[in-house]
N, C-alpha and C. Protein backbone atom coordinates (compact mmCIF):
# COMPACT_ATOMS: atom_id res chain seq x y z
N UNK A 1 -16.55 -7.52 11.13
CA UNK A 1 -15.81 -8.75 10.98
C UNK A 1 -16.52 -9.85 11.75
N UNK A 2 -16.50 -11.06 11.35
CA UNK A 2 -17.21 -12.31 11.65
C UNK A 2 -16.25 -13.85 12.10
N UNK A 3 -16.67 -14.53 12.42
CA UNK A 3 -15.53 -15.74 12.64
C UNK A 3 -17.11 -16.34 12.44
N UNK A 4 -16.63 -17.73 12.43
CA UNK A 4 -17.02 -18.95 12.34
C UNK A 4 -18.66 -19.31 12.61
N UNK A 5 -18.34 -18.62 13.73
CA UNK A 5 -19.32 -18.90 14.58
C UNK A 5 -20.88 -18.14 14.50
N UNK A 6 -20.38 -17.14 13.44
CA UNK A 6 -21.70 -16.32 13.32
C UNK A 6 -21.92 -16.55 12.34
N UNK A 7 -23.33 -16.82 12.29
CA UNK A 7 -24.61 -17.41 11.56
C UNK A 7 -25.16 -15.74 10.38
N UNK A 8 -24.60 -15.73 9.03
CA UNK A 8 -24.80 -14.62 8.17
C UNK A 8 -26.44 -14.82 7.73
N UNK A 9 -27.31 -14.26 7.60
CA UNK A 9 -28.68 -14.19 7.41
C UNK A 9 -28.94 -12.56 6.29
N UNK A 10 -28.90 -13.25 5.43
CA UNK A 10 -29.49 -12.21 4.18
C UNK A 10 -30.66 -11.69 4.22
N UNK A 11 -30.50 -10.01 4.19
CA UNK A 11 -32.19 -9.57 4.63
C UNK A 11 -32.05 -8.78 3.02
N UNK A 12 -33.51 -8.92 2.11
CA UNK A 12 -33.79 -8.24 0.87
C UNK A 12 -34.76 -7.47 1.03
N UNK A 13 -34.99 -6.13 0.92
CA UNK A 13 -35.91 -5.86 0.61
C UNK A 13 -36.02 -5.59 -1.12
N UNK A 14 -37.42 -5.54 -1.85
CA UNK A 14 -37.88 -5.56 -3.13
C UNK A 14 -38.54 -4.52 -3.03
N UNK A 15 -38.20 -3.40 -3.76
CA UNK A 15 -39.45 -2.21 -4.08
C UNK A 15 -38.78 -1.70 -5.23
N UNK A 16 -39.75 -0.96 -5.80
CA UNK A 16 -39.76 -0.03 -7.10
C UNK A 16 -39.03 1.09 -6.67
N UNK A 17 -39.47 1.20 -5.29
CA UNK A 17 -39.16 2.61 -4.70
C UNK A 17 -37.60 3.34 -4.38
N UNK A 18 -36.96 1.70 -4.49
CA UNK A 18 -35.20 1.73 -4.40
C UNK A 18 -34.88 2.19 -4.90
N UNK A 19 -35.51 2.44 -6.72
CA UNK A 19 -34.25 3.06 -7.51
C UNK A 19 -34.83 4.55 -7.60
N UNK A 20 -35.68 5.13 -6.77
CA UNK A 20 -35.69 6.15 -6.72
C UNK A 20 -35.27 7.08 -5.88
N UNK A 21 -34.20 6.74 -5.13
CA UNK A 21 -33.30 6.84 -4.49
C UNK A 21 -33.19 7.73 -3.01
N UNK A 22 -34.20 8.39 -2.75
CA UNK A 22 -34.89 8.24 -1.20
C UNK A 22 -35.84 7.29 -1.06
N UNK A 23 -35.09 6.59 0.01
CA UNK A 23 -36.45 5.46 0.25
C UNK A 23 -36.19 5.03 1.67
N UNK A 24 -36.55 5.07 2.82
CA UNK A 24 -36.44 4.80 3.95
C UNK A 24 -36.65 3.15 4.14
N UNK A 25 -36.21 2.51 3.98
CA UNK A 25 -36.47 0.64 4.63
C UNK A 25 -37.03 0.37 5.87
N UNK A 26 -38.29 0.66 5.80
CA UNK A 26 -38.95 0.58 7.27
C UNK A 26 -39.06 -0.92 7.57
N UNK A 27 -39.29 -1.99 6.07
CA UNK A 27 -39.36 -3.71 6.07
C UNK A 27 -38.19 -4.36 6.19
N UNK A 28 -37.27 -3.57 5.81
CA UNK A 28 -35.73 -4.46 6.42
C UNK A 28 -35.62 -4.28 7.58
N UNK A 29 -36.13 -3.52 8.14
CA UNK A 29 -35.65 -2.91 9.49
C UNK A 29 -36.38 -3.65 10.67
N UNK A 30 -38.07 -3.82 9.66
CA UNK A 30 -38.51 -5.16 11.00
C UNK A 30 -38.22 -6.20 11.06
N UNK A 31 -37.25 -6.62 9.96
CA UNK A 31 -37.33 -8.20 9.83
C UNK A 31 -35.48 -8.06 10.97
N UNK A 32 -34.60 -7.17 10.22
CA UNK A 32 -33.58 -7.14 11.32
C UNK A 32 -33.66 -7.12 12.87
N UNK A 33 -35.11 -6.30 13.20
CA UNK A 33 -35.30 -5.75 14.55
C UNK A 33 -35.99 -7.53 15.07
N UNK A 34 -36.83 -7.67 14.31
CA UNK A 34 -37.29 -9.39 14.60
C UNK A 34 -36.36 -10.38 15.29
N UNK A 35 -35.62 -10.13 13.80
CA UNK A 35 -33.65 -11.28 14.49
C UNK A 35 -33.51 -11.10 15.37
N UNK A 36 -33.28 -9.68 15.92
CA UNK A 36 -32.52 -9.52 16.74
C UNK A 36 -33.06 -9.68 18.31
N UNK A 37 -34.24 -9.82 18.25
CA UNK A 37 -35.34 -10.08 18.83
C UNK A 37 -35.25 -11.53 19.43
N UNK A 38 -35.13 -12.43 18.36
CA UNK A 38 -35.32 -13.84 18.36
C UNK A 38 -34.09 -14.35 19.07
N UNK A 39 -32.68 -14.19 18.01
CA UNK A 39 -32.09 -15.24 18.10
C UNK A 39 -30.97 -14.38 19.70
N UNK A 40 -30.46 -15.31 20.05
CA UNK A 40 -29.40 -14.56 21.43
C UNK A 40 -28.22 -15.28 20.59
N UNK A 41 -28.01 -16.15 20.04
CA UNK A 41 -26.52 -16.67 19.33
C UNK A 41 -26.18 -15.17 18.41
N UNK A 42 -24.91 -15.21 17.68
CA UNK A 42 -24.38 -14.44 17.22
C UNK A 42 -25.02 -14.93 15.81
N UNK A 43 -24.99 -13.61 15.21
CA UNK A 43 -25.45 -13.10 13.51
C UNK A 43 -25.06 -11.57 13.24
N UNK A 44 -24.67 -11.84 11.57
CA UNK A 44 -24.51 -10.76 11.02
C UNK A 44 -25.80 -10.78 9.95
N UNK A 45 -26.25 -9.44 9.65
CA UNK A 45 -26.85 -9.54 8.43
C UNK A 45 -26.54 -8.73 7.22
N UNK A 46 -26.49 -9.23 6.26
CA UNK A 46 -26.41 -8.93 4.48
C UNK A 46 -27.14 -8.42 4.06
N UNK A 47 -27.43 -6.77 3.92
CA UNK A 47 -28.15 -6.86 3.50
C UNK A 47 -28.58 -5.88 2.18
N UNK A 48 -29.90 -6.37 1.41
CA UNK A 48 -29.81 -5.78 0.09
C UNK A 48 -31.02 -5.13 0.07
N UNK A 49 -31.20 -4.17 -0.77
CA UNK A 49 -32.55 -3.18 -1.34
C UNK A 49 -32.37 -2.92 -2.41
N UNK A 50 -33.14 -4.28 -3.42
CA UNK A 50 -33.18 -3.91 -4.81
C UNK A 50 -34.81 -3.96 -5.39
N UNK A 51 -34.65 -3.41 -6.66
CA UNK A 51 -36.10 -2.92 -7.35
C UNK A 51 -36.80 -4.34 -7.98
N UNK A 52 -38.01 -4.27 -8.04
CA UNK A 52 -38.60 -5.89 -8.51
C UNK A 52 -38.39 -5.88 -10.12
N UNK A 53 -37.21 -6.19 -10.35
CA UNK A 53 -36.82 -6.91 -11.32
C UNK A 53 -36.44 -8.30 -11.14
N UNK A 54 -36.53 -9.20 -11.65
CA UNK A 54 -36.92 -10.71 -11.62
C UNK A 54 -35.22 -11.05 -11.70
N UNK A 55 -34.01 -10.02 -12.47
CA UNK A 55 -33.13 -11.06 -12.88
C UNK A 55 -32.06 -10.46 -11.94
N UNK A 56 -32.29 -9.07 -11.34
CA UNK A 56 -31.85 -8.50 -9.79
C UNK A 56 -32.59 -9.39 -8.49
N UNK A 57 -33.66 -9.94 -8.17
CA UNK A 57 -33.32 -10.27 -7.23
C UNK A 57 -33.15 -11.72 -7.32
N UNK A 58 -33.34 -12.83 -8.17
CA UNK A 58 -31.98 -13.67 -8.54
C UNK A 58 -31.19 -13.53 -8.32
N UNK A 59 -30.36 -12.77 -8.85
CA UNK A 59 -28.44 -11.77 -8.77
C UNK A 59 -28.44 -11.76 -7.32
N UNK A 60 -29.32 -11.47 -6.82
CA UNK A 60 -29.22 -10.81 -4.98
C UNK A 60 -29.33 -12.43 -4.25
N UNK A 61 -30.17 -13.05 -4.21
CA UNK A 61 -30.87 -14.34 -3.97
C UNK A 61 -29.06 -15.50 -4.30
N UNK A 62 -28.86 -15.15 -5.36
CA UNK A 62 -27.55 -16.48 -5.33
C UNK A 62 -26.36 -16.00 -4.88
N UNK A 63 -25.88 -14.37 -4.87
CA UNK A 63 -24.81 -13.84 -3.68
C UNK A 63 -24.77 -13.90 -2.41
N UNK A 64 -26.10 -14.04 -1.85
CA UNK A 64 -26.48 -13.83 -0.83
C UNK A 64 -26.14 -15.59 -0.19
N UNK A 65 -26.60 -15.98 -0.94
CA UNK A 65 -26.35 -17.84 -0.55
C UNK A 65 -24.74 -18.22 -0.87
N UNK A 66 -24.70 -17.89 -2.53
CA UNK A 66 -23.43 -18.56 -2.87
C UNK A 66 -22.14 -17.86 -2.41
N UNK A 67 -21.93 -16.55 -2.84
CA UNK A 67 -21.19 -15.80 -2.24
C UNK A 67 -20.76 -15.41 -0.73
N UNK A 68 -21.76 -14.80 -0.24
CA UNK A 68 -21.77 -14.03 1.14
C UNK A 68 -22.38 -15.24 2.30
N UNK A 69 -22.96 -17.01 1.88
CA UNK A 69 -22.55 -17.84 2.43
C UNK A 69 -23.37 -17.68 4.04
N UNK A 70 -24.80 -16.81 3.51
CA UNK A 70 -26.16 -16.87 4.36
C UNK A 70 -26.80 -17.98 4.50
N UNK A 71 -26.91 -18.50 5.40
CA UNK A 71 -27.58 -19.80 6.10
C UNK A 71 -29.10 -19.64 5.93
N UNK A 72 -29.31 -18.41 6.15
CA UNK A 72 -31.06 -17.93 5.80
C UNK A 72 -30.97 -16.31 5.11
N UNK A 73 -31.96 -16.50 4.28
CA UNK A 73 -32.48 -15.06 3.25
C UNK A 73 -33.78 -14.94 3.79
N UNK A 74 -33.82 -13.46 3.56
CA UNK A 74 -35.31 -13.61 3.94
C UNK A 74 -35.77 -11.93 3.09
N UNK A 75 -36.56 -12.26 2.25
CA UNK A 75 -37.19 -11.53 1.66
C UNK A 75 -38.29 -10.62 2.32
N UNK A 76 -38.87 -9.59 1.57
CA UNK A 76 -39.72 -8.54 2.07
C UNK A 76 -40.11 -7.59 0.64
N UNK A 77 -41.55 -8.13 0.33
CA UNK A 77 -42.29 -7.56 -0.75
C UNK A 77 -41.80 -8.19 -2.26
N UNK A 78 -42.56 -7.37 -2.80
CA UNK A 78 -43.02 -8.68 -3.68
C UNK A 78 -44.02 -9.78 -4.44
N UNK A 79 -44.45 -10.06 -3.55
CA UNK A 79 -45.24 -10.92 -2.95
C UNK A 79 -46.77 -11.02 -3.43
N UNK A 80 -47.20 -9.87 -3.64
CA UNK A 80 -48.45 -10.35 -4.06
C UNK A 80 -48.80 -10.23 -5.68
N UNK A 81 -50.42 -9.85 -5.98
CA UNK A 81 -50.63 -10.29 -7.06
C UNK A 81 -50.74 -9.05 -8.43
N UNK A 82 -50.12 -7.96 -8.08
CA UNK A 82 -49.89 -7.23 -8.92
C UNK A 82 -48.50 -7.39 -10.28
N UNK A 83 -48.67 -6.81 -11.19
CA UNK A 83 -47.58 -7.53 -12.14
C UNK A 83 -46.54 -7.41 -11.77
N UNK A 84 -45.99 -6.51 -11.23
CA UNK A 84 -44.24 -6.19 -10.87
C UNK A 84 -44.08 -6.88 -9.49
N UNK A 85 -45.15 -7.57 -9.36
CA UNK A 85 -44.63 -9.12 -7.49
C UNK A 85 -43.98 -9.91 -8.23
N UNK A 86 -42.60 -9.66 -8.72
CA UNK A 86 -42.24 -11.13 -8.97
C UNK A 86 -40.97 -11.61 -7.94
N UNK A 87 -41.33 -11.41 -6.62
CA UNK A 87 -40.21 -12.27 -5.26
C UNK A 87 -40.41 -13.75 -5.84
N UNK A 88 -41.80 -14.10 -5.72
CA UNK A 88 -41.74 -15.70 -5.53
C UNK A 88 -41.33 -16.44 -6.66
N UNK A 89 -41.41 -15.60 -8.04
CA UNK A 89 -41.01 -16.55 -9.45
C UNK A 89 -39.43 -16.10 -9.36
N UNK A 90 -38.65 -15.38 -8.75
CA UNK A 90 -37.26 -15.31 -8.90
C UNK A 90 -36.83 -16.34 -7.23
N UNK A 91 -37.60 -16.55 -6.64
CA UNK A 91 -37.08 -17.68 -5.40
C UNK A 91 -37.18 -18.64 -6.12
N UNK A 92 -38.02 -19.56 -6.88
CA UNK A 92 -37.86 -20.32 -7.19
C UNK A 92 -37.35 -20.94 -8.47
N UNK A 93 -36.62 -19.45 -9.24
CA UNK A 93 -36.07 -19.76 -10.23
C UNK A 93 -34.57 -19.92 -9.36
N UNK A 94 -34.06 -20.17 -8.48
CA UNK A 94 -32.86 -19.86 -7.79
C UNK A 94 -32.66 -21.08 -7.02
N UNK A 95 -33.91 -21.34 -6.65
CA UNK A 95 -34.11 -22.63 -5.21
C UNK A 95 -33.75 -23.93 -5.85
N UNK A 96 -33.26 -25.16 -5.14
CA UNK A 96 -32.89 -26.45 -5.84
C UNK A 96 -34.36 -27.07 -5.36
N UNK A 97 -35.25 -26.65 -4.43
CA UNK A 97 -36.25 -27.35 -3.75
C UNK A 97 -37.08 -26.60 -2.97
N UNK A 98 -38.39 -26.29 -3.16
CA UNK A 98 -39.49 -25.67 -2.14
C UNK A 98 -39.62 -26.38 -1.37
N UNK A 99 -40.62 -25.18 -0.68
CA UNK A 99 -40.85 -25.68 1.14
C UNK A 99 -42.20 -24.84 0.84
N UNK A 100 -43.03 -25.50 0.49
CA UNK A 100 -44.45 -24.84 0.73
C UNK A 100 -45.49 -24.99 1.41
N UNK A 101 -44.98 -25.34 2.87
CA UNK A 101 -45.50 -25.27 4.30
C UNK A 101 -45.19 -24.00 5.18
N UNK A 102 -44.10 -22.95 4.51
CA UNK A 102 -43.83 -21.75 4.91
C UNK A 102 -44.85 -21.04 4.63
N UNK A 103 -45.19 -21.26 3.23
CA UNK A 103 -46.07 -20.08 2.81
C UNK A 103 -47.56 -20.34 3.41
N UNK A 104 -47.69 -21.50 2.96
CA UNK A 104 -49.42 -22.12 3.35
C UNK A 104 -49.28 -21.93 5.13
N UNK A 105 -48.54 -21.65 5.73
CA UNK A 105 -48.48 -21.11 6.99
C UNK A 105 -49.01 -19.59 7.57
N UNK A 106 -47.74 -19.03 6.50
CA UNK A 106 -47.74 -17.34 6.93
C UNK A 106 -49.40 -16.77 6.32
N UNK A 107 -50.08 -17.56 5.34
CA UNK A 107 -51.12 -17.15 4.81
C UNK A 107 -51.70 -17.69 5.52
N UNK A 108 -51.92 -18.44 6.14
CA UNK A 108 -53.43 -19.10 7.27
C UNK A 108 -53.07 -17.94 8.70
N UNK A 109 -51.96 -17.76 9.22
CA UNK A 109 -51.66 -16.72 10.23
C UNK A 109 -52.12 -15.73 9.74
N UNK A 110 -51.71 -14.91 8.68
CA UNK A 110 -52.52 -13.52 8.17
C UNK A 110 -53.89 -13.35 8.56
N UNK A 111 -54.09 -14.63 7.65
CA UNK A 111 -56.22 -14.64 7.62
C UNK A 111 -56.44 -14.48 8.98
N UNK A 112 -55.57 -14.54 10.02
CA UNK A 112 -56.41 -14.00 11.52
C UNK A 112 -56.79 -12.82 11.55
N UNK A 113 -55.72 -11.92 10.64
CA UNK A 113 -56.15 -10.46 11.00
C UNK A 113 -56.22 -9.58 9.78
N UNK A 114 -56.49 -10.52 8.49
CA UNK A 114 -57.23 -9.57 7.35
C UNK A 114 -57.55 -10.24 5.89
N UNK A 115 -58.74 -10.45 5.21
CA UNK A 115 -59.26 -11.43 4.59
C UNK A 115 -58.00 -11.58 3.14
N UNK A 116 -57.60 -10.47 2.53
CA UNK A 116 -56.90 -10.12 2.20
C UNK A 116 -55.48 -11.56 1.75
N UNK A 117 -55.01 -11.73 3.12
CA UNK A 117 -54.34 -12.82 3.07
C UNK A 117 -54.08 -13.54 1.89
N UNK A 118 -55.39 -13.72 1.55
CA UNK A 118 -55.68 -15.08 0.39
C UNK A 118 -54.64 -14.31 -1.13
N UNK A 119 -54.46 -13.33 -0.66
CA UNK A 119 -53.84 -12.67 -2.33
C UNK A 119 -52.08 -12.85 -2.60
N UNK A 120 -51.57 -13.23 -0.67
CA UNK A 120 -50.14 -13.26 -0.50
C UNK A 120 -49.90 -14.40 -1.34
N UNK A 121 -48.89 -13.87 -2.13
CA UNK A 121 -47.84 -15.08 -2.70
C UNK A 121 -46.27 -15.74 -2.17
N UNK A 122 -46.34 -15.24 -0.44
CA UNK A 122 -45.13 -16.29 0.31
C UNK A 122 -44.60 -17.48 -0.37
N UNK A 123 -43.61 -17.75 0.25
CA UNK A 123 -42.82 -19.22 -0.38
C UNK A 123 -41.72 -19.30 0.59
N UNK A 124 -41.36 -20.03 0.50
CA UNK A 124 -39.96 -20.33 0.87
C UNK A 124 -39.38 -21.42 0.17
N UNK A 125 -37.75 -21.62 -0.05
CA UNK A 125 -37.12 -22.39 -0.85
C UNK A 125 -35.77 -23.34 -0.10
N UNK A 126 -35.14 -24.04 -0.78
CA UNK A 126 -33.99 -24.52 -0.51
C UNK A 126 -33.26 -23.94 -1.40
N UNK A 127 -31.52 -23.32 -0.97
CA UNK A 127 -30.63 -23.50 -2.37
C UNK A 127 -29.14 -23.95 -1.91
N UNK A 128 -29.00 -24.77 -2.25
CA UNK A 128 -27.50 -25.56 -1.17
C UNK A 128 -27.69 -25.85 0.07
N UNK A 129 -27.43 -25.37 1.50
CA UNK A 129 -27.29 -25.45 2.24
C UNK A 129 -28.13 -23.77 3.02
N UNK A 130 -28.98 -23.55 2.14
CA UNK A 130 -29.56 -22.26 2.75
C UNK A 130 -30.95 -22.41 2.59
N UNK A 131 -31.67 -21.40 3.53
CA UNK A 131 -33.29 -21.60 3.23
C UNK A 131 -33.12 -19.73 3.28
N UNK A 132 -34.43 -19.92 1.98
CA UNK A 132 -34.32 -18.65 1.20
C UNK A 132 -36.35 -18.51 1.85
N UNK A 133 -36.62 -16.83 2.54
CA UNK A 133 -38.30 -17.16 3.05
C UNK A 133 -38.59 -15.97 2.28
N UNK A 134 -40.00 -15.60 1.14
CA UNK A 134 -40.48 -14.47 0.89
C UNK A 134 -41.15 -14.27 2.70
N UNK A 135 -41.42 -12.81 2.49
CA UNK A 135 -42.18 -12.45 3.43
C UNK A 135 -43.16 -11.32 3.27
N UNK A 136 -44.19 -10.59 3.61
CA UNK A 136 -44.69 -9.69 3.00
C UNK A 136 -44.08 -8.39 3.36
N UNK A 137 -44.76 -7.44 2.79
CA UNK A 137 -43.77 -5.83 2.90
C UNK A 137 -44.24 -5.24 4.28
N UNK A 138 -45.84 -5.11 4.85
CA UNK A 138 -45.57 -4.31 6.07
C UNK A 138 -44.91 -4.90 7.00
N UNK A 139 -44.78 -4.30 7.95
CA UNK A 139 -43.72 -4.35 8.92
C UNK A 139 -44.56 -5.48 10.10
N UNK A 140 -45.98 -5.20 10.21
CA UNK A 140 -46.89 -5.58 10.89
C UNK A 140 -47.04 -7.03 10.71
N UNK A 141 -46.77 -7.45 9.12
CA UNK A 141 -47.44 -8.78 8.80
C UNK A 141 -45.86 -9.48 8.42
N UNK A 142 -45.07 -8.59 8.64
CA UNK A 142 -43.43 -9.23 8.40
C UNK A 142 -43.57 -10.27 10.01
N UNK A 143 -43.87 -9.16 11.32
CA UNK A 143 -43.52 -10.03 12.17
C UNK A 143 -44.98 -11.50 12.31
N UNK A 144 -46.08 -10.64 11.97
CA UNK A 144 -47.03 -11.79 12.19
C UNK A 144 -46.38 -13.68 11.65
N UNK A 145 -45.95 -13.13 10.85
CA UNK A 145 -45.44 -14.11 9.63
C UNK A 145 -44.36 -14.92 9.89
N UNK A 146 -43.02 -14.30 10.72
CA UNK A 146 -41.80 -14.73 11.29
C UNK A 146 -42.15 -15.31 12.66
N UNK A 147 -43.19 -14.55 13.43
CA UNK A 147 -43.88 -15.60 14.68
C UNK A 147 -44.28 -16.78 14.39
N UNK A 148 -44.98 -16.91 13.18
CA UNK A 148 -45.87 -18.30 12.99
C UNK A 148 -44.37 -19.17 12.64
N UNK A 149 -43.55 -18.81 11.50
CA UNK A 149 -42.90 -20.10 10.59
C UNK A 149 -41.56 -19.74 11.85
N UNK A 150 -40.72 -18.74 12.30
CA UNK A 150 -39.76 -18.79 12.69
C UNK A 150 -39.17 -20.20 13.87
N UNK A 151 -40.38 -20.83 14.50
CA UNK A 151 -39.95 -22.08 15.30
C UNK A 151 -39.37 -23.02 14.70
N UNK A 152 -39.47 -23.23 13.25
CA UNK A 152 -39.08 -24.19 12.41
C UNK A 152 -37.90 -24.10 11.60
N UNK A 153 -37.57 -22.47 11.43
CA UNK A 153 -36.03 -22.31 10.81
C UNK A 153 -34.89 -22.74 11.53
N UNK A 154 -34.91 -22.68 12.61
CA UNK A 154 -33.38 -23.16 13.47
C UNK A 154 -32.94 -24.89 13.55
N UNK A 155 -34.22 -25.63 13.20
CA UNK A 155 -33.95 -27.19 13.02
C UNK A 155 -33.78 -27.02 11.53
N UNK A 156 -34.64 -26.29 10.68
CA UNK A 156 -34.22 -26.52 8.96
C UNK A 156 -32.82 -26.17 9.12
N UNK A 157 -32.22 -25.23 9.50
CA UNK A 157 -31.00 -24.45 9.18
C UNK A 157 -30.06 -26.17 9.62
N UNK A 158 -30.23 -26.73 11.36
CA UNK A 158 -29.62 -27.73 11.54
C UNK A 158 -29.47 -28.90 10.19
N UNK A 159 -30.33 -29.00 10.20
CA UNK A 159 -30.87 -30.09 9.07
C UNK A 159 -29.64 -29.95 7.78
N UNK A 160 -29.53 -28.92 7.26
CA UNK A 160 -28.84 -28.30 6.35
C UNK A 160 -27.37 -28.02 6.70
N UNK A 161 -26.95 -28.62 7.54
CA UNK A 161 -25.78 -28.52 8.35
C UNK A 161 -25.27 -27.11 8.61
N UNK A 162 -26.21 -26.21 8.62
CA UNK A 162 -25.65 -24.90 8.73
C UNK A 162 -25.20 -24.23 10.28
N UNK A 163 -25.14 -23.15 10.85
CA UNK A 163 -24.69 -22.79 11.70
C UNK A 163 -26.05 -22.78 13.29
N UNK A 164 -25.39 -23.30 14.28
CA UNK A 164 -26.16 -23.89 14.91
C UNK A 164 -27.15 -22.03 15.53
N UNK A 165 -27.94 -21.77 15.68
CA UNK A 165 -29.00 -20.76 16.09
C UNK A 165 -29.82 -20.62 17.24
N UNK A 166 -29.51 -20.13 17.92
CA UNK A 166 -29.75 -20.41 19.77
C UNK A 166 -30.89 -19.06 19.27
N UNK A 167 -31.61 -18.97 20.29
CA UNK A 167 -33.11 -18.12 20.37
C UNK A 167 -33.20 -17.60 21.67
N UNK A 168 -33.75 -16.25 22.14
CA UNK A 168 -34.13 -16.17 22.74
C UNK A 168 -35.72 -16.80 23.42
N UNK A 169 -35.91 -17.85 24.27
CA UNK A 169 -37.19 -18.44 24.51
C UNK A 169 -38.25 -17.85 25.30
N UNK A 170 -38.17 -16.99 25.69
CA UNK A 170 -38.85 -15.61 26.28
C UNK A 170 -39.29 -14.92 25.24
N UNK A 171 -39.14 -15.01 24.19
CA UNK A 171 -39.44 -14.02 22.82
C UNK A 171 -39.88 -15.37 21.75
N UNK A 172 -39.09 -16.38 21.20
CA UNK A 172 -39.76 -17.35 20.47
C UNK A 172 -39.15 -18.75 20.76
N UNK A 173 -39.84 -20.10 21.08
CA UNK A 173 -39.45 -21.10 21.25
C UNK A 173 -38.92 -22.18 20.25
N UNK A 174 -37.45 -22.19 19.86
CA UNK A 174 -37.61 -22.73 17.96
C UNK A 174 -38.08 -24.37 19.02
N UNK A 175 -38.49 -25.26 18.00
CA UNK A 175 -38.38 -26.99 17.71
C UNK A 175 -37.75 -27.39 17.29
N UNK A 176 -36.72 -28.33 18.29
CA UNK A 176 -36.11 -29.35 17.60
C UNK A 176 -36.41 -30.47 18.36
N UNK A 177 -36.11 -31.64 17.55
CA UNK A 177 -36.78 -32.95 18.09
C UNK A 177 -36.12 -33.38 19.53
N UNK A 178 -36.52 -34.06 20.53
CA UNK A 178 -35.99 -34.63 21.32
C UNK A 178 -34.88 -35.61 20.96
N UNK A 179 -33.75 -35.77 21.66
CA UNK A 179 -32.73 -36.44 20.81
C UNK A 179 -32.84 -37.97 21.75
């Protein structure tokens, strides 16, 4: 149970491997262990493990915002350039507005530690009052990825009048402007 005050954050993971029905979520689990890492304010997370079908994680992507009323989504796999990556064409079939300083981010951070990089298809979106982030599937390049862009979600989230997101600053420093 939740009140007011806690900030809901939708975690997806995307694999083939879901509907085969052992599948351990080692990528939801870093991006939760991340949060929990980051923020010291209160959060719940939502969360989903569906197969890369384009019109499931849509379905997942507008419950997650419209319904269940997540301030941030954050995706995991997907992402790259094989045929069944379709995270980023179902974010932005969903989004009212990109943000493609997330992605052109998490891909210049990668390239520190594998050429590879250049193949990620990251994004991030707007949809109402939520910011929706692909992220990639290992666990390794989930956090590389949430280090680089995560300083900037807690002023977007403000921005968006959503629920205010306190951080641990010993672990990550968000930005917000001097008032």
């Amino acid at each position: 149970m939740t009140d007011e005050m806690t900030a809901r954050i939708g975690i997806v993971t995307v694999s083939d491997r879901a509907s085969a029905g052992v599948y351990e979520d080692i990528s939801g689990k870093a991006i939760e262990s991340t949060l929990n890492e980051y923020l010291s304010s209160a959060w719940q997370s939502v969360y989903r493990l569906i197969p890369d079908e384009p019109d499931q994680i849509e379905a997942a992507l507008i419950e997650l915002v419209d319904k269940e009323q997540c301030c941030l989504v954050v995706t995991t796999g997907g992402t790259g350039p094989a045929k069944r990556d379709v995270t980023p064409e179902a974010t932005e079939a969903v989004c009212d507005r990109m943000m493609p300083g997330f992605g052109e981010l998490m891909r210049m951070e990668s390239l520190k530690y594998v050429p590879t990089a250049i193949l990620s298809r990251q994004t991030a979106g707007l949809r109402g009052s939520s910011l929706i982030i692909n992220l990639p599937g290992k666990p390794k390049a989930i956090r590389q990825c949430l280090d680089a862009v995560f300083p900037a979600v807690p002023y977007c989230i403000d921005l968006m009048e959503g629920p205010f997101l306190e951080c641990d600053e010993t672990v990550i420093k968000p930005f917000r402007p001097k008032k």
